[in-house]
Structure formats: structure tokens, C-alpha cells
Protein backbone atom coordinates (compact mmCIF):
# COMPACT_ATOMS: atom_id res chain seq x y z
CA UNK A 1 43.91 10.12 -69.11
CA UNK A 2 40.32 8.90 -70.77
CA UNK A 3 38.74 10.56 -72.87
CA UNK A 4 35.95 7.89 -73.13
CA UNK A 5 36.05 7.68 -69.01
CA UNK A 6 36.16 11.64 -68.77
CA UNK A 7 39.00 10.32 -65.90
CA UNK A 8 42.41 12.39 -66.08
CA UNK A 9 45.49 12.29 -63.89
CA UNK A 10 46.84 16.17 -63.21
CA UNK A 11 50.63 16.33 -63.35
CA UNK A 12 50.97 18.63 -60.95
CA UNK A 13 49.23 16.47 -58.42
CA UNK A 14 51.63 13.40 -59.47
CA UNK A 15 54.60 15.39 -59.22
CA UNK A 16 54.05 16.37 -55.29
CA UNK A 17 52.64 12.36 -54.38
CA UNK A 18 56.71 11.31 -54.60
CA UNK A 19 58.52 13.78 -56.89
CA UNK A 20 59.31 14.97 -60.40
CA UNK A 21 61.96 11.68 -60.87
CA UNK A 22 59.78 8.91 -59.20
CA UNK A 23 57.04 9.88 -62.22
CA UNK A 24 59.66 9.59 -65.16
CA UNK A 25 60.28 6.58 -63.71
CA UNK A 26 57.52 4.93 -63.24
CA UNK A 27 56.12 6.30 -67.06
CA UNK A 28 59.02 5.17 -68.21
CA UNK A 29 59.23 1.62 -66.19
CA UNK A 30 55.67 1.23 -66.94
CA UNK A 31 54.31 2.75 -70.53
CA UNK A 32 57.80 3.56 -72.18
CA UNK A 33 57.29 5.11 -75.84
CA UNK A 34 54.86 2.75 -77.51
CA UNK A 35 51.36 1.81 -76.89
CA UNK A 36 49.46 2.98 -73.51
CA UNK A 37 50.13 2.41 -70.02
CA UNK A 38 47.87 1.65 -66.97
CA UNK A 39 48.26 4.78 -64.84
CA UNK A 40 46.82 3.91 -60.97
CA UNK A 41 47.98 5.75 -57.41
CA UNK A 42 48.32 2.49 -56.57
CA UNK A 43 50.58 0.89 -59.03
CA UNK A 44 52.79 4.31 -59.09
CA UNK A 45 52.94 4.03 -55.15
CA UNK A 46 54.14 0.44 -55.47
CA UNK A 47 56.74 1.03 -58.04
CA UNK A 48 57.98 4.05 -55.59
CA UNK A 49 58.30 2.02 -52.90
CA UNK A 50 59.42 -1.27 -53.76
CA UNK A 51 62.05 0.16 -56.92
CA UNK A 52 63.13 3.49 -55.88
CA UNK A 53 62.96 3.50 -52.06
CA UNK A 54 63.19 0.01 -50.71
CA UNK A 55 66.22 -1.09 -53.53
CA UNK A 56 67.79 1.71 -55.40
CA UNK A 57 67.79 3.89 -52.22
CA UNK A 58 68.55 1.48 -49.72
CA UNK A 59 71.49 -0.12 -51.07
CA UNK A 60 72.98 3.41 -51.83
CA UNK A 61 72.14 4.19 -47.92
CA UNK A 62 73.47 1.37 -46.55
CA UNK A 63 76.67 1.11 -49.23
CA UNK A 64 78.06 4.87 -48.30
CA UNK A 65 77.04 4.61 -44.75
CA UNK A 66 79.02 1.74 -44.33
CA UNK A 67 81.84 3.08 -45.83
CA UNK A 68 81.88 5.97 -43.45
CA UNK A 69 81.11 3.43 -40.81
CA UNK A 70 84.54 1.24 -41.65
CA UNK A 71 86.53 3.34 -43.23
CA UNK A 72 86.17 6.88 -41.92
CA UNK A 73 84.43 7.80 -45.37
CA UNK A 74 87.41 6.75 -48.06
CA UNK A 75 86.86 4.43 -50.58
CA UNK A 76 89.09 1.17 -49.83
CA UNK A 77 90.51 0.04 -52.98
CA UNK A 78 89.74 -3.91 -54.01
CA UNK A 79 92.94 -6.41 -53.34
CA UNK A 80 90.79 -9.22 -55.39
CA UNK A 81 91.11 -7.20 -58.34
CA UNK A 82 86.82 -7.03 -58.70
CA UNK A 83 86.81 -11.10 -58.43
CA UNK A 84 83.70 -10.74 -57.37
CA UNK A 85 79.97 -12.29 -57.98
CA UNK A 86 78.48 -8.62 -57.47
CA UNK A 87 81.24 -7.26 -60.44
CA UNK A 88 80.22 -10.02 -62.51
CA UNK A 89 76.14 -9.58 -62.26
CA UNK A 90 77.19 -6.04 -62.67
CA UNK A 91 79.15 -6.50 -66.21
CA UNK A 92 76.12 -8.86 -67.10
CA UNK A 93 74.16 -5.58 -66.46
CA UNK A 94 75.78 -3.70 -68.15
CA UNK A 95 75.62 -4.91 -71.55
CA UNK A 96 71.83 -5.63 -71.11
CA UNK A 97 71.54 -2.23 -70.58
CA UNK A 98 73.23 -0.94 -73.32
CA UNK A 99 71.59 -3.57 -75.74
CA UNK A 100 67.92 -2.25 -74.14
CA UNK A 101 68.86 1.55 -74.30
CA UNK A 102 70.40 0.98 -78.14
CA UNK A 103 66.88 -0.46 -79.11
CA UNK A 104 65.44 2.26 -76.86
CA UNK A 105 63.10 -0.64 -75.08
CA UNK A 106 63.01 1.82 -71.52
CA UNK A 107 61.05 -0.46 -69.47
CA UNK A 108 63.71 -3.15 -70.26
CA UNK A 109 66.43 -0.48 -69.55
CA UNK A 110 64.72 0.82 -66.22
CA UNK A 111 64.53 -3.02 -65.55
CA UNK A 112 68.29 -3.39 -65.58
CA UNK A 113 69.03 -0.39 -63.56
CA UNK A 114 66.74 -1.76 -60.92
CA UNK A 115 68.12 -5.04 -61.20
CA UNK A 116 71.31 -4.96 -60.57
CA UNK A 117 70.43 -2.66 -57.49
CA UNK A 118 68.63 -5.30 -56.08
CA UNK A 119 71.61 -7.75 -56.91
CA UNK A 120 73.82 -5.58 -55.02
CA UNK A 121 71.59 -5.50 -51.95
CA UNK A 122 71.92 -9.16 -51.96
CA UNK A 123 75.59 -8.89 -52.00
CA UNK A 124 75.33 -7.18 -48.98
CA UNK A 125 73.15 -10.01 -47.33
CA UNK A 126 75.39 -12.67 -48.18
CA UNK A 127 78.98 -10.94 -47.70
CA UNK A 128 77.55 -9.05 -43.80
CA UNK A 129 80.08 -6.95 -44.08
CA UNK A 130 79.19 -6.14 -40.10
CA UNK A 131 80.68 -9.62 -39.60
CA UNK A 132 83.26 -9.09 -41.53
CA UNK A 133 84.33 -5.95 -39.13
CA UNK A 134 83.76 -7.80 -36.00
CA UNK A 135 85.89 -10.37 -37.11
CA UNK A 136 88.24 -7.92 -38.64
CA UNK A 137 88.81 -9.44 -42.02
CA UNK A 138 89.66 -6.36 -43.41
CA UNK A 139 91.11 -7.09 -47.27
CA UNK A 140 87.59 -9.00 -47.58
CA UNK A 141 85.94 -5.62 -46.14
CA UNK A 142 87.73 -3.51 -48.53
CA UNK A 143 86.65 -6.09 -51.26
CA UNK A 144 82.27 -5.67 -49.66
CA UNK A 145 82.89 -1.73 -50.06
CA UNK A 146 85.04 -1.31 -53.07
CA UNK A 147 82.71 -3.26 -54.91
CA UNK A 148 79.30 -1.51 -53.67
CA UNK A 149 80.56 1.79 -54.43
CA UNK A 150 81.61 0.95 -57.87
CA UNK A 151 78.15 -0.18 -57.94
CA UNK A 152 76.43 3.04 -57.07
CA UNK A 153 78.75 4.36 -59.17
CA UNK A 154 77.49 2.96 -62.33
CA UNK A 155 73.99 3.07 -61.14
CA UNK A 156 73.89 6.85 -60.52
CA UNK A 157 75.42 7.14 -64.51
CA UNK A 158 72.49 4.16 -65.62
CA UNK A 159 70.17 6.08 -63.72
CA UNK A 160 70.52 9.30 -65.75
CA UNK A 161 68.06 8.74 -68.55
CA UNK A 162 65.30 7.76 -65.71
CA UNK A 163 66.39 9.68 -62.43
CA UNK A 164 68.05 13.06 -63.70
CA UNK A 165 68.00 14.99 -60.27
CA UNK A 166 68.78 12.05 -58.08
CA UNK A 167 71.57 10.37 -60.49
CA UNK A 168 73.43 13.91 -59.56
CA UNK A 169 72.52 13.86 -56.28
CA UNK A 170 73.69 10.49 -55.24
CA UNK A 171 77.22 11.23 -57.61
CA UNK A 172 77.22 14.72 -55.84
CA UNK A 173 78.25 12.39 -52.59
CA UNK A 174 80.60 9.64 -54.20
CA UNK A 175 83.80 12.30 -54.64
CA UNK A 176 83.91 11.46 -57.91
CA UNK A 177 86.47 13.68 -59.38
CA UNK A 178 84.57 14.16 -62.88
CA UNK A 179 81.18 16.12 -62.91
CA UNK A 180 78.37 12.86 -63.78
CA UNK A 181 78.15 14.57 -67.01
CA UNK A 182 81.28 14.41 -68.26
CA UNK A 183 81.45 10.47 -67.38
CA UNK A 184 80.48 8.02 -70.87
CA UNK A 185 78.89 4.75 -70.47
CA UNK A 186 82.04 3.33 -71.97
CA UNK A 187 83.63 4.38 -68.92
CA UNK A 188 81.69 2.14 -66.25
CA UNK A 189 83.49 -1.24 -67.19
CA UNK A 190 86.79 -0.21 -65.57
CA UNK A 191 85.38 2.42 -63.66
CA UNK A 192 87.55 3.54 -60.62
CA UNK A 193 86.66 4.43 -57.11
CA UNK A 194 89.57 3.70 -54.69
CA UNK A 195 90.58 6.89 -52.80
CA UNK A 196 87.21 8.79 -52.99
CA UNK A 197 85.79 10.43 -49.82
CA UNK A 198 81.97 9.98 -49.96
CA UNK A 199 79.21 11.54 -47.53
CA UNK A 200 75.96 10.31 -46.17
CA UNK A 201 73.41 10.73 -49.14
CA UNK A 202 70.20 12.88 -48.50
CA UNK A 203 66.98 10.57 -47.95
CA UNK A 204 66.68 10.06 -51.61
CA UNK A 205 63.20 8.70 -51.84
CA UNK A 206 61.68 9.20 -48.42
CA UNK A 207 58.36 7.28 -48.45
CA UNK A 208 54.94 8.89 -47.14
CA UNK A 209 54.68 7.70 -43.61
CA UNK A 210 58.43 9.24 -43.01
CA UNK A 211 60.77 6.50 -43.40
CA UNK A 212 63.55 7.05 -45.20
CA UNK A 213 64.68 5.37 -48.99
């Protein structure tokens, strides 16, 4: 709000545009702790659709259907032992996080999350794992889905500090067998997937005009 404008932004109001999660992120992307932030409809719809619903919940849409697609919903495990570009961008990640969060720079920290979402939807782009059916290469499959699962994996624990509700919901459909709160950062370097059954996630940030995110 502005006090000198008399212009204010009710919360309510911001909360029911794209939900409770999509504003801590965005104030959080955006402002962080320090200093004030430019609060618009416009920039806040932006952020929803281009971070949340067009990366973060596309890739885990597309990841987990495919895996039901190919693999009748179970996890295949990875025969390249995670000799991948998408595990290395991912460890890269990782510790860029941590650094960020440690020095509690959020934006930086959302940034990361984000990032290596959008990395991973690249992976998917350049490995068509579609193809990869068709022509039934199926250890390099296994490698595609092992590796995008471990992905949303990590995310949905990364995603905690930003995303509360929809970090849970997305683990709620990975068949993790630890509750997301019982799972330390310290465990996402190695973390294991192989053998979990995962379901379709919910539309996880449906945008305005109905399509799905």
C-alpha cells in the first residue's frame, strides 16, 4: 500500500485472484525482507503465469503423467547412475539454493527453485521422451523419467519455504514413503525415487481463462 497515494491492495482480494501460495510467492520472488516492492495485478499475474503455471506446474504435469503414460505409474529406476545434464544443473541448483536461503536472499532462493524447473522442462524438449517410446529405447526412457521425478522431488522440498500447500500437494502424489516434513535438505543430493507409484497431480495452478498449470 501508499499511504502518500491513499492506494492499498486488500489481501483478501489477492488471495482469491490465484491463491494463498501464488501471493507468498510472488512477495517473496518480488519484495523479499528488505526494502519495498512494486505490487501491480499485472506483474503478480505475470509471475503466476509464466513461474508457477507455465514452468513449475507444467513440468510436474507432464513429468508424472508421463510416467503413468510409460510405465503404468512406477518410478523406473536410472541404469546411467544420474549421468545426466538435468542431475548436474540440478546439483548446481542445489547449492545455490542453499547458499541464497543461508543468507536468507528469497528472491535469489525463489529464483533457483524456478530455475531449475525451467531447466528440467528443457530436458524434456531435448531428450522427447515420446520418441524415445516409439522407438522403444527403454533404459534411455527409464533414464528421461527417473531423472524428472527426482526433480520434482527436490523441487516440491525447495518449494516449501515459498509454496507450503502445493509443495505437499505435489509430494502427496510422488509415493514418497516419508511425510515432506520429515525429509532434510541434506537429503536431496542422493535422493531416491526408483519404485514409487505416483498419480496424476491436481491442476496445481490453473490459470484464469481455465487452462490448466
Amino acid at each position: 500500500m501508499s499511504k502518500t497515494a491513499g492506494t492499498a491492495v486488500s489481501l483478501d482480494t489477492a488471495i482469491e485472484r490465484h491463491g494463498a501460495d501464488a501471493l507468498r510467492y510472488f512477495l517473496l520472488r518480488e519484495v523479499g525482507f528488505e526494502g519495498d516492492g512494486n505490487f501491480t495485478w499485472g506483474r503478480f499475474d505475470a509471475r503466476y503465469t509464466a513461474d508457477l503455471a507455465d514452468t513449475f506446474g507444467n513440468l510436474v504435469s507432464r513429468a508424472l503423467s508421463m510416467v503413468e503414460r510409460y510405465r503404468g505409474g512406477t518410478v523406473p529406476a536410472d541404469a546411467s547412475g544420474w549421468d545426466t545434464p538435468l542431475e548436474r544443473a540440478a546439483q548446481d541448483a542445489l547449492g545455490a539454493y542453499a547458499q541464497a536461503m543461508d543468507a536468507l536472499a528469497l528472491q535469489e532462493g525463489a529464483a533457483q527453485l524456478i530455475g531449475l524447473a525451467s531447466r528440467a522442462n528443457r530436458y524434456v524438449e531435448e531428450t522427447a521422451p515420446w520418441k524415445l517410446a516409439k522407438e522403444k529405447k527403454d533404459a534411455e526412457l527409464d533414464t528421461v523419467l527417473a531423472n524428472l521425478v527426482r526433480t520434482v522431488a527436490r523441487l516440491a522440498v525447495l518449494a516449501g519455504p515459498f509454496l507450503p500447500g502445493k509443495a505437499e500437494a505435489i509430494w502427496g502424489v510422488l509415493g514418497a514413503p516419508r511425510p515432506l516434513g520429515a525429509v532434510g535438505f541434506a537429503d536431496l543430493s542422493g535422493l531416491a525415487v526408483a519404485g514409487q507409484g505416483v498419480a496424476k497431480p491436481p491442476p496445481l495452478f490453473p490459470k484464469p481463462e481455465g487452462g490448466g498449470g
